[in-house]
Protein backbone atom coordinates (compact mmCIF):
# COMPACT_ATOMS: atom_id res chain seq x y z
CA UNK A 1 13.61 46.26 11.97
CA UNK A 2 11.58 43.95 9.59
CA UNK A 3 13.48 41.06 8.24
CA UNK A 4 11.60 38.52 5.73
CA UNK A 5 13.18 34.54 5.59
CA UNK A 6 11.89 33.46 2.01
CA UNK A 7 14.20 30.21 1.67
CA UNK A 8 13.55 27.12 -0.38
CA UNK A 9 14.37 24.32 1.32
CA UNK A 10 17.62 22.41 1.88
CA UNK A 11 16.98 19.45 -0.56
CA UNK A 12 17.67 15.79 1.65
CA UNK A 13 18.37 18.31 4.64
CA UNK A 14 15.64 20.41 6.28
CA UNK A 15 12.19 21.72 4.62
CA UNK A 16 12.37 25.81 3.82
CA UNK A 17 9.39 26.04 6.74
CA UNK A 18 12.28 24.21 9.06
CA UNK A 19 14.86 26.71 8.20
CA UNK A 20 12.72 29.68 8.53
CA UNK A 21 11.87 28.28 11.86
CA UNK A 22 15.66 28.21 13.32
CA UNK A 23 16.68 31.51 11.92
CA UNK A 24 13.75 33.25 13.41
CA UNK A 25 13.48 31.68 16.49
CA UNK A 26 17.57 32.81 16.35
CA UNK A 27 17.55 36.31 15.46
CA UNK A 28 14.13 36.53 17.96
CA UNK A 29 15.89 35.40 21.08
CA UNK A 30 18.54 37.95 19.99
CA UNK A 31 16.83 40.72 19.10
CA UNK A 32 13.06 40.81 20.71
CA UNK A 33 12.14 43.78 19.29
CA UNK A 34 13.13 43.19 15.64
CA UNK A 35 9.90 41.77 13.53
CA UNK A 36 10.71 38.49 11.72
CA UNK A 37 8.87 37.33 8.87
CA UNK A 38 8.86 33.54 7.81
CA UNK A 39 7.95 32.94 4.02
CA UNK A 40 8.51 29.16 3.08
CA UNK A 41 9.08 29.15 -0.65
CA UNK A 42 9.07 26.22 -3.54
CA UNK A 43 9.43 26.55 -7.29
CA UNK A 44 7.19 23.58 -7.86
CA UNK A 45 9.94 20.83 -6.38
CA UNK A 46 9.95 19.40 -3.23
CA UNK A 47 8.52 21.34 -0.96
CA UNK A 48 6.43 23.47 -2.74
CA UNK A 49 3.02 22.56 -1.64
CA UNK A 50 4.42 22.29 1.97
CA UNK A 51 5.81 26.07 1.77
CA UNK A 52 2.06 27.23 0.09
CA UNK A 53 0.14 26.29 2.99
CA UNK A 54 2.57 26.93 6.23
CA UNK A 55 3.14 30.59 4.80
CA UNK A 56 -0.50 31.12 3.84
CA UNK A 57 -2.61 28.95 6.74
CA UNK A 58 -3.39 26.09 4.57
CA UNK A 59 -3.39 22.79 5.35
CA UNK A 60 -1.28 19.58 4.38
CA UNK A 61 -3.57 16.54 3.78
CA UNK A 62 -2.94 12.59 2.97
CA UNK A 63 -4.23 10.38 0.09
CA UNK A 64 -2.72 6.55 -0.79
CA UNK A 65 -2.26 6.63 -5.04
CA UNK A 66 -0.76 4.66 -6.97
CA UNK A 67 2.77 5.68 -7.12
CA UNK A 68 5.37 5.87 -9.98
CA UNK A 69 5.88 1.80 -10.71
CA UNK A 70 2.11 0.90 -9.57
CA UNK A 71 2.69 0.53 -5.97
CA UNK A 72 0.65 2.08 -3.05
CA UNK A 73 2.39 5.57 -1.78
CA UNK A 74 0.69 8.17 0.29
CA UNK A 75 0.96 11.23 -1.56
CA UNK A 76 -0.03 14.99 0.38
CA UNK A 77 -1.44 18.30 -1.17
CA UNK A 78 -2.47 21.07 0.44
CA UNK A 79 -5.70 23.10 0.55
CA UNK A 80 -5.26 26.84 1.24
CA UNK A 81 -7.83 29.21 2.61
CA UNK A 82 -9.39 30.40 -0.94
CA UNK A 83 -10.22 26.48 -1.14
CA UNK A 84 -8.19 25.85 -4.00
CA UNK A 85 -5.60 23.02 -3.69
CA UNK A 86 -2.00 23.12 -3.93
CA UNK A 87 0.36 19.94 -4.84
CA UNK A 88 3.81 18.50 -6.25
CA UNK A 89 2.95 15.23 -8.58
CA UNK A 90 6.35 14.16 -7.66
CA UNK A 91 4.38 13.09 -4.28
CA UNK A 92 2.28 10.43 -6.11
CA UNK A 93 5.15 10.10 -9.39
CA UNK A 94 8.34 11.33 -8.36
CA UNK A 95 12.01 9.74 -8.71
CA UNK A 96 12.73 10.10 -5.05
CA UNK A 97 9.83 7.48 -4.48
CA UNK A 98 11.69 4.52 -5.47
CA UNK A 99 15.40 3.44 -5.27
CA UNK A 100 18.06 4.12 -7.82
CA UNK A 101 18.72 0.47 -9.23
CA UNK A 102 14.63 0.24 -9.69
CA UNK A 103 14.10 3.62 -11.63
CA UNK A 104 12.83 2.79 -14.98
CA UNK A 105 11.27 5.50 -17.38
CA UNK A 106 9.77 2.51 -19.42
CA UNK A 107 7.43 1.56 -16.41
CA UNK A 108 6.99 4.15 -14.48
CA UNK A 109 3.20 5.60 -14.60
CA UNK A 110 1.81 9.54 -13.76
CA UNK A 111 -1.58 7.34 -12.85
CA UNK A 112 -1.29 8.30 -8.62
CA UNK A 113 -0.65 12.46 -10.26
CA UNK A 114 -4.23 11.87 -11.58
CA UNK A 115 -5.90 10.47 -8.44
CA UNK A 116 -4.80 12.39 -6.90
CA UNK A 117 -6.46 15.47 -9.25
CA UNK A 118 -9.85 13.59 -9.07
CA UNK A 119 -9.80 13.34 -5.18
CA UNK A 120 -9.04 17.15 -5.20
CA UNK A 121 -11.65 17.87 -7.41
CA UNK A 122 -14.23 15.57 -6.52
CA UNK A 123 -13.54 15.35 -2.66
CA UNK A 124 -12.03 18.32 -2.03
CA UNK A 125 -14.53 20.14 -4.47
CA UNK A 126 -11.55 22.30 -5.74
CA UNK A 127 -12.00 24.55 -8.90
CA UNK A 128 -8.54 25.67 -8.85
CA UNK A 129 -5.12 24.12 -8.77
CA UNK A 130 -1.39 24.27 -8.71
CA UNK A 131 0.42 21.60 -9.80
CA UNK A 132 4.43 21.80 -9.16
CA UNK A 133 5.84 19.01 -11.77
CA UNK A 134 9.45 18.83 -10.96
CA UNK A 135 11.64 15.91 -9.53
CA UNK A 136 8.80 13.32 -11.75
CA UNK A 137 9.89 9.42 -12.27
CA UNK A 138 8.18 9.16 -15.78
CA UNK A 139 8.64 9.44 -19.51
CA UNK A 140 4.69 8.35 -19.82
CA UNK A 141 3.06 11.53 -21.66
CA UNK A 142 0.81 11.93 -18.61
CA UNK A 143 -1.37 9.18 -20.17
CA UNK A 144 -1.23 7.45 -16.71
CA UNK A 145 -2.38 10.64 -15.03
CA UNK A 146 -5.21 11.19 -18.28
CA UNK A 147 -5.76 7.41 -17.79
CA UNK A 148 -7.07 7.90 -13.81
CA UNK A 149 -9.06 10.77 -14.99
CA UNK A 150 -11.48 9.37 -17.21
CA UNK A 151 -9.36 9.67 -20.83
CA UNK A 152 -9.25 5.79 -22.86
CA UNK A 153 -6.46 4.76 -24.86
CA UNK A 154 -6.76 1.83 -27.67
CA UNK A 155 -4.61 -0.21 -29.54
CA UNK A 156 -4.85 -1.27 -33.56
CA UNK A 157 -7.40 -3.80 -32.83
CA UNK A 158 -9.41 -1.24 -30.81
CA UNK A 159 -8.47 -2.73 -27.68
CA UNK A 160 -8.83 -0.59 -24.11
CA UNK A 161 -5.10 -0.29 -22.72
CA UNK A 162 -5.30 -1.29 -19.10
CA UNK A 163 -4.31 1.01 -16.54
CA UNK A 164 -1.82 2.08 -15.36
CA UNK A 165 -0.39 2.68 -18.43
CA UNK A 166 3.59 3.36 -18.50
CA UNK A 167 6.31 5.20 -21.06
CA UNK A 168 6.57 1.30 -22.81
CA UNK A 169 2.30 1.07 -23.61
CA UNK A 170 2.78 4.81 -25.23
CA UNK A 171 3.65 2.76 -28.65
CA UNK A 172 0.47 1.05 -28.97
CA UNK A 173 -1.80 3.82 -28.71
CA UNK A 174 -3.71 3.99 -32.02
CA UNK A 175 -7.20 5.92 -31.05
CA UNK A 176 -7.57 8.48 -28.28
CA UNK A 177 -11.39 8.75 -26.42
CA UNK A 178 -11.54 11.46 -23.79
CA UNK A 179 -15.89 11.08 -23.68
CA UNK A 180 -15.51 9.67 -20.38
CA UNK A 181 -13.05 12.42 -18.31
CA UNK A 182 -14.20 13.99 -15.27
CA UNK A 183 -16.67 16.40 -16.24
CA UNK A 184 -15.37 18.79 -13.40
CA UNK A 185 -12.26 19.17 -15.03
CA UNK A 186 -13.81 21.37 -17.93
CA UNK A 187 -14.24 23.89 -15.15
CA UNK A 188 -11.36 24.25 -12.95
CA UNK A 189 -8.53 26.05 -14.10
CA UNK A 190 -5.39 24.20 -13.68
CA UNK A 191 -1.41 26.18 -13.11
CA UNK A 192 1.70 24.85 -13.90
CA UNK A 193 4.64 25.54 -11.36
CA UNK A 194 7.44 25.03 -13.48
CA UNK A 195 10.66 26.23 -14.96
CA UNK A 196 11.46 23.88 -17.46
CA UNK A 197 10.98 25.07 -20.81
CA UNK A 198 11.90 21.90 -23.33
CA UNK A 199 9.43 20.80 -25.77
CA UNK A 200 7.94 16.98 -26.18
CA UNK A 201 10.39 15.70 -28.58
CA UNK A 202 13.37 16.68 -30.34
CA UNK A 203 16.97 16.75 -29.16
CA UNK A 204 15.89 19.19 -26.26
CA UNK A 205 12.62 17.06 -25.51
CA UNK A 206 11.87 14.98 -22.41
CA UNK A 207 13.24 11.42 -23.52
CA UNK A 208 16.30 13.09 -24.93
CA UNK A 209 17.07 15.05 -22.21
CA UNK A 210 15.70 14.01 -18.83
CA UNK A 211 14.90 9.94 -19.33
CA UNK A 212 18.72 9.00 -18.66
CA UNK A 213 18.39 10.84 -15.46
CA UNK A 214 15.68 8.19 -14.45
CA UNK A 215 17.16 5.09 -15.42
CA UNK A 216 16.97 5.12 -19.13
CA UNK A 217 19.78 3.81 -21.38
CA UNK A 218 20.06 4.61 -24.54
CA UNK A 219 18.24 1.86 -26.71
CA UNK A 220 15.17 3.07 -23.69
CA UNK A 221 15.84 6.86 -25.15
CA UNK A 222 15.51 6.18 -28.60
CA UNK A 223 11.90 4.03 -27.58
CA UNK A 224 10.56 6.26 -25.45
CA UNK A 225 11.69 9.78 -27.72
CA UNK A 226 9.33 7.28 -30.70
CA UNK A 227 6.36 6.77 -28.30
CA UNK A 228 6.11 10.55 -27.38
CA UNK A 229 6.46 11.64 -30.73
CA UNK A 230 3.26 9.04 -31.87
CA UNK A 231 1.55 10.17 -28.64
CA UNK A 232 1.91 13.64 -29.85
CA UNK A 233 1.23 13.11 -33.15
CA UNK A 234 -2.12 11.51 -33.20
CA UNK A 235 -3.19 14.07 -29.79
CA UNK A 236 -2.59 16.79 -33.30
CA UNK A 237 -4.31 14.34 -35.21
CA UNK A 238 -7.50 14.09 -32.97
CA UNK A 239 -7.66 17.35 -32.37
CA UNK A 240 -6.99 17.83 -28.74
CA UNK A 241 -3.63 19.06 -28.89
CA UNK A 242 -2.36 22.39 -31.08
CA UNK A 243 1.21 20.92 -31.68
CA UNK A 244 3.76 19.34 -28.97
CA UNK A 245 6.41 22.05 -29.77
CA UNK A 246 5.55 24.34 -26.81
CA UNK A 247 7.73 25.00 -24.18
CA UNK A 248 7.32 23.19 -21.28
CA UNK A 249 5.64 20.46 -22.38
CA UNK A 250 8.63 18.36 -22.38
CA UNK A 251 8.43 18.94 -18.60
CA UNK A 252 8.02 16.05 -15.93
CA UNK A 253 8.30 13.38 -19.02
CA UNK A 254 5.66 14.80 -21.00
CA UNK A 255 2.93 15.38 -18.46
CA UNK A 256 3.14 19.11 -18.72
CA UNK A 257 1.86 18.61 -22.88
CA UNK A 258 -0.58 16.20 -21.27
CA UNK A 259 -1.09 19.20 -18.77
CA UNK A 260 -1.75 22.08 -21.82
CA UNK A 261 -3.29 20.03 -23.57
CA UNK A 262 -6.27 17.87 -22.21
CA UNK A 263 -6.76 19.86 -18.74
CA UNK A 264 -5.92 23.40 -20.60
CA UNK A 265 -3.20 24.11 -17.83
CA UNK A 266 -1.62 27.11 -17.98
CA UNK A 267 2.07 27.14 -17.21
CA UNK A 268 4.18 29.58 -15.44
CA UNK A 269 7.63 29.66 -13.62
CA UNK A 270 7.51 28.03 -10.84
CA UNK A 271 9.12 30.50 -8.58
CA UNK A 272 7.25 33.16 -9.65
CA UNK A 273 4.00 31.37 -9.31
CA UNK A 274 5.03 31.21 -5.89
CA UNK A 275 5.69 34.23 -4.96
CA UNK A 276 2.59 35.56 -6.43
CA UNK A 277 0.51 33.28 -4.34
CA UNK A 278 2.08 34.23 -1.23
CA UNK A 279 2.02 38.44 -1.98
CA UNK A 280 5.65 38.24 -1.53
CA UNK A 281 6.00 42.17 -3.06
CA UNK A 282 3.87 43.50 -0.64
CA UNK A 283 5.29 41.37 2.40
CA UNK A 284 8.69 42.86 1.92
CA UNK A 285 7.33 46.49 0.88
CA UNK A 286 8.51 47.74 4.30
CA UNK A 287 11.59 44.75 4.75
CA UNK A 288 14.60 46.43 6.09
CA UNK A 289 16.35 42.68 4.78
CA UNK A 290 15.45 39.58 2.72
CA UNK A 291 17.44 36.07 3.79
CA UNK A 292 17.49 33.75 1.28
CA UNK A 293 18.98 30.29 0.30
CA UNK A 294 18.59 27.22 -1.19
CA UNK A 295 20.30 23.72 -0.69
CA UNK A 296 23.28 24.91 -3.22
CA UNK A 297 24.23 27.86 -4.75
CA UNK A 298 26.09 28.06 -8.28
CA UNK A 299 26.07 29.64 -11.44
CA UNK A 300 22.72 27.93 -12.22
CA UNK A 301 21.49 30.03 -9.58
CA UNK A 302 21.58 33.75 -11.65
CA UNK A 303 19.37 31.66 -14.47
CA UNK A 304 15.93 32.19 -12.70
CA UNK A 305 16.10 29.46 -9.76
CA UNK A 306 14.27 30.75 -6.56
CA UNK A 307 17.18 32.64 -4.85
CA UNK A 308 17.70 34.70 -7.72
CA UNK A 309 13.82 35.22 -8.19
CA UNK A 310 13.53 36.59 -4.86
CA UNK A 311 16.54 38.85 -5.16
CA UNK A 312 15.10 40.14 -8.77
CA UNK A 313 11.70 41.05 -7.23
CA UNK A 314 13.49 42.65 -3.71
CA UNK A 315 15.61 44.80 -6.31
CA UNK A 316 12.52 46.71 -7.22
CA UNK A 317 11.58 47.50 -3.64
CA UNK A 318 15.32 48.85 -2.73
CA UNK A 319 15.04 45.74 -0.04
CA UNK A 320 18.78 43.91 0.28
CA UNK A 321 18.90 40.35 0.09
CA UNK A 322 21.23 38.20 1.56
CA UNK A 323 22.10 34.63 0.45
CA UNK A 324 22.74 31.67 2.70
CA UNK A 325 22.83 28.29 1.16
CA UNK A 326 23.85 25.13 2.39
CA UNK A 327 26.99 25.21 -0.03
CA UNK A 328 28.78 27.33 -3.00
CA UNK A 329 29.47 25.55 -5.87
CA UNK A 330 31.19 26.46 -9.15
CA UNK A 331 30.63 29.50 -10.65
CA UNK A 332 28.90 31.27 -7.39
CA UNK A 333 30.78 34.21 -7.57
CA UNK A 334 28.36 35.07 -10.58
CA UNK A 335 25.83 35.57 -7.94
CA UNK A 336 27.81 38.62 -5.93
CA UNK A 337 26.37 41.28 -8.52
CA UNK A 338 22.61 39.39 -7.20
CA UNK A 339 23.17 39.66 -3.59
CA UNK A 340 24.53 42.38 -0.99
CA UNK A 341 26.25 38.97 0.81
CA UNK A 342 26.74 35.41 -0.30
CA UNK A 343 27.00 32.86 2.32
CA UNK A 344 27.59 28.93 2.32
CA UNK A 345 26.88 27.30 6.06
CA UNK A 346 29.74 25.38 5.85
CA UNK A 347 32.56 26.29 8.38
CA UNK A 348 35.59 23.91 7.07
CA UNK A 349 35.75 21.40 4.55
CA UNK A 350 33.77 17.91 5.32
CA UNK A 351 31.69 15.61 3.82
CA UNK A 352 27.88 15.76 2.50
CA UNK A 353 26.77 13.61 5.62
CA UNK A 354 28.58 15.70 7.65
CA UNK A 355 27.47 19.46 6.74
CA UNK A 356 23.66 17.54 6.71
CA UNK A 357 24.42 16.51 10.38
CA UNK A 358 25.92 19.85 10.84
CA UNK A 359 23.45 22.02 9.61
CA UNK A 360 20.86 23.12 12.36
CA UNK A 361 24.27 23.83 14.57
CA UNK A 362 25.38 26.26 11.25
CA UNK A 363 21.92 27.92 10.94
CA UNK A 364 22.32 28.95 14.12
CA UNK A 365 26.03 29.84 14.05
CA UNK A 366 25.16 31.99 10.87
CA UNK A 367 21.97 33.32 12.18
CA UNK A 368 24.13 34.72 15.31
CA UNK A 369 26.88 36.45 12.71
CA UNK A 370 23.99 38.02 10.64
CA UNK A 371 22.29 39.61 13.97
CA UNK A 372 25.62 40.97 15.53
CA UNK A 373 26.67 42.48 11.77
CA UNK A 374 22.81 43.79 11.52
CA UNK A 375 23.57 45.36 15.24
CA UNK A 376 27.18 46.78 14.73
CA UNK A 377 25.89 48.75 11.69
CA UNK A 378 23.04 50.28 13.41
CA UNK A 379 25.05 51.68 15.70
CA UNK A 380 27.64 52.88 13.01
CA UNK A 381 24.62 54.75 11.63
């Protein structure tokens, strides 16, 4: 028997490469003869770039940027055995970088995002990328990250902003140079991991939507929804950009129009950029199971997150799926049509610290329950 783990990981818990590790070592020491497949999956969150290389023999590397409010973090990508490069800029920009009372859209900076694309292209000597842009700090535009790759930025008396430049500095930008960006960049071809689809500005835009979720308030909303709309305005203007209607550019506070735009990244969702990296289709081809699961499972779930994804793509092959999340929230029974078994890890009501304690100990348990079921109905047949 041929089961495939293709979990994401348990956000602020364990990594999907640690969950795929205690299920299979699990079912292995119960059943020595069954083959176990571990596929570590991301959607271009967390995890992502971690999941890429463990499941395809790539390898995690280290680089100090500049991180989301201008202070030193060490960020890691991956580089995968094609040579091209594999990376989340919420490792050099990303909200879970700094604490909740210091999260500020206004000076937060994608700058370390585009060091961290000129050490991959320049160091590395990578041609081809995949950027995951969830989980971000910023409401800049990318300008930081265009700022660290070459692109100037002046004001109405045609001074040079200084970098790093933040979400506040997007309101004096008055001219737009990009002579001086890394020549490299014209030929590497660039992916977006990503699911959201909200344009620049606009009601459904990035300021509007996603800057009180980093520390915005509203007067901040109002200034920041301004300075995107002049930052895509005169990008039209100039004629690098097309329009900042698109969807998706709204994504990660603007970087993924920066993204389209002035790198000519192409976007795609997230989770199925992943599984198309890692050949999930013909992995599971022969699968007699898929186990899936994510940290939580509701009715966001059936609306193309990862779990769903992988059920949607081991439909087609006949291959069951089962789901095993940390937790069912509200409106999970919307997932039963999705899944030959929903499962949450929890055994009795507790607390978040407590099923986050508990959860190696309920991998296990749960890994146990699926093997004996798996079992009993073999011998039924």
């Amino acid at each position: 028997m041929k089961i495939v783990l293709a979990f994401d990981s348990y956000k602020n818990c364990l990594s999907s490469p640690e969950i795929c590790r205690i299920i299979r070592s699990e079912i292995i020491r119960n059943a020595p003869d069954w083959q176990v497949v571990s596929m570590p999956l991301g959607d271009g969150g967390e995890g992502t770039a971690q999941a890429i290389a463990s499941a395809s023999g790539g390898v995690m590397k280290e680089l100090t940027v500049c991180g989301p409010l201008s202070k030193p973090v060490t960020a890691q990508y991956g580089i995968l055995p094609d040579n091209s490069a594999v990376f989340e800029m919420a490792s050099a920009s990303g909200i879970e970088l700094i604490s909740a009372d210091e999260r500020n859209p206004m000076s937060a900076t994608t700058y370390g995002t585009g060091e961290l694309i000129r050490h991959i292209v320049t160091n590395e000597k990578c041609s081809r990328l995949t950027i995951g842009i969830g989980g971000s700090a910023t409401v800049d535009g990318g300008i930081g990250m265009l700022q660290a790759l070459g692109a100037e930025f002046f004001d109405e008396n045609g001074r040079l902003l200084p970098a790093p430049a933040s979400g506040y500095d997007i309101a004096e930008i008055r001219k737009i140079s990009v002579d001086k960006v890394l020549p490299e960049l014209a030929q590497c071809r660039i992916k977006i991991a990503s699911d959201v689809t909200n344009p620049l500005c606009g009601s459904n835009g990035a300021a509007q939507v996603f800057a009180p979720q980093k520390g915005a308030n509203a007067s901040m909303v109002e200034q920041l929804e301004n300075n995107l709309k002049n930052f895509g305005t005169l990008s039209v203007t100039s004629g690098i950009a097309d329009n900042f209607n698109a969807p998706g550019d709204g994504a990660a506070g603007g970087l993924g129009f920066a993204l389209r735009n002035y790198l000519h990244a192409e976007s795609s969702s997230g989770a199925e950029l992943v599984l198309d990296l890692l050949d999930f289709d013909n992995t599971i081809s022969d699968a007699a199971l898929v186990i899936t699961g994510e940290g939580c499972s509701d009715r966001q779930t059936a609306l193309g997150k990862l779990p769903a994804v992988v059920a949607e793509h081991a439909r087609r092959k006949n291959v069951p799926v089962i789901l095993l999340s940390g937790a069912l929230g509200k409106g999970s029974e919307k997932l039963a049509p999705l899944f030959c078994a929903v499962l949450s890890l929890s055994s009795a009501p507790c607390s978040l610290e407590q099923a986050i304690g508990d959860c190696e100990k309920n991998l296990i348990r749960m890994s146990n329950a699926i093997v004996n079921i798996l079992k009993l109905q073999r011998e039924v047949k």
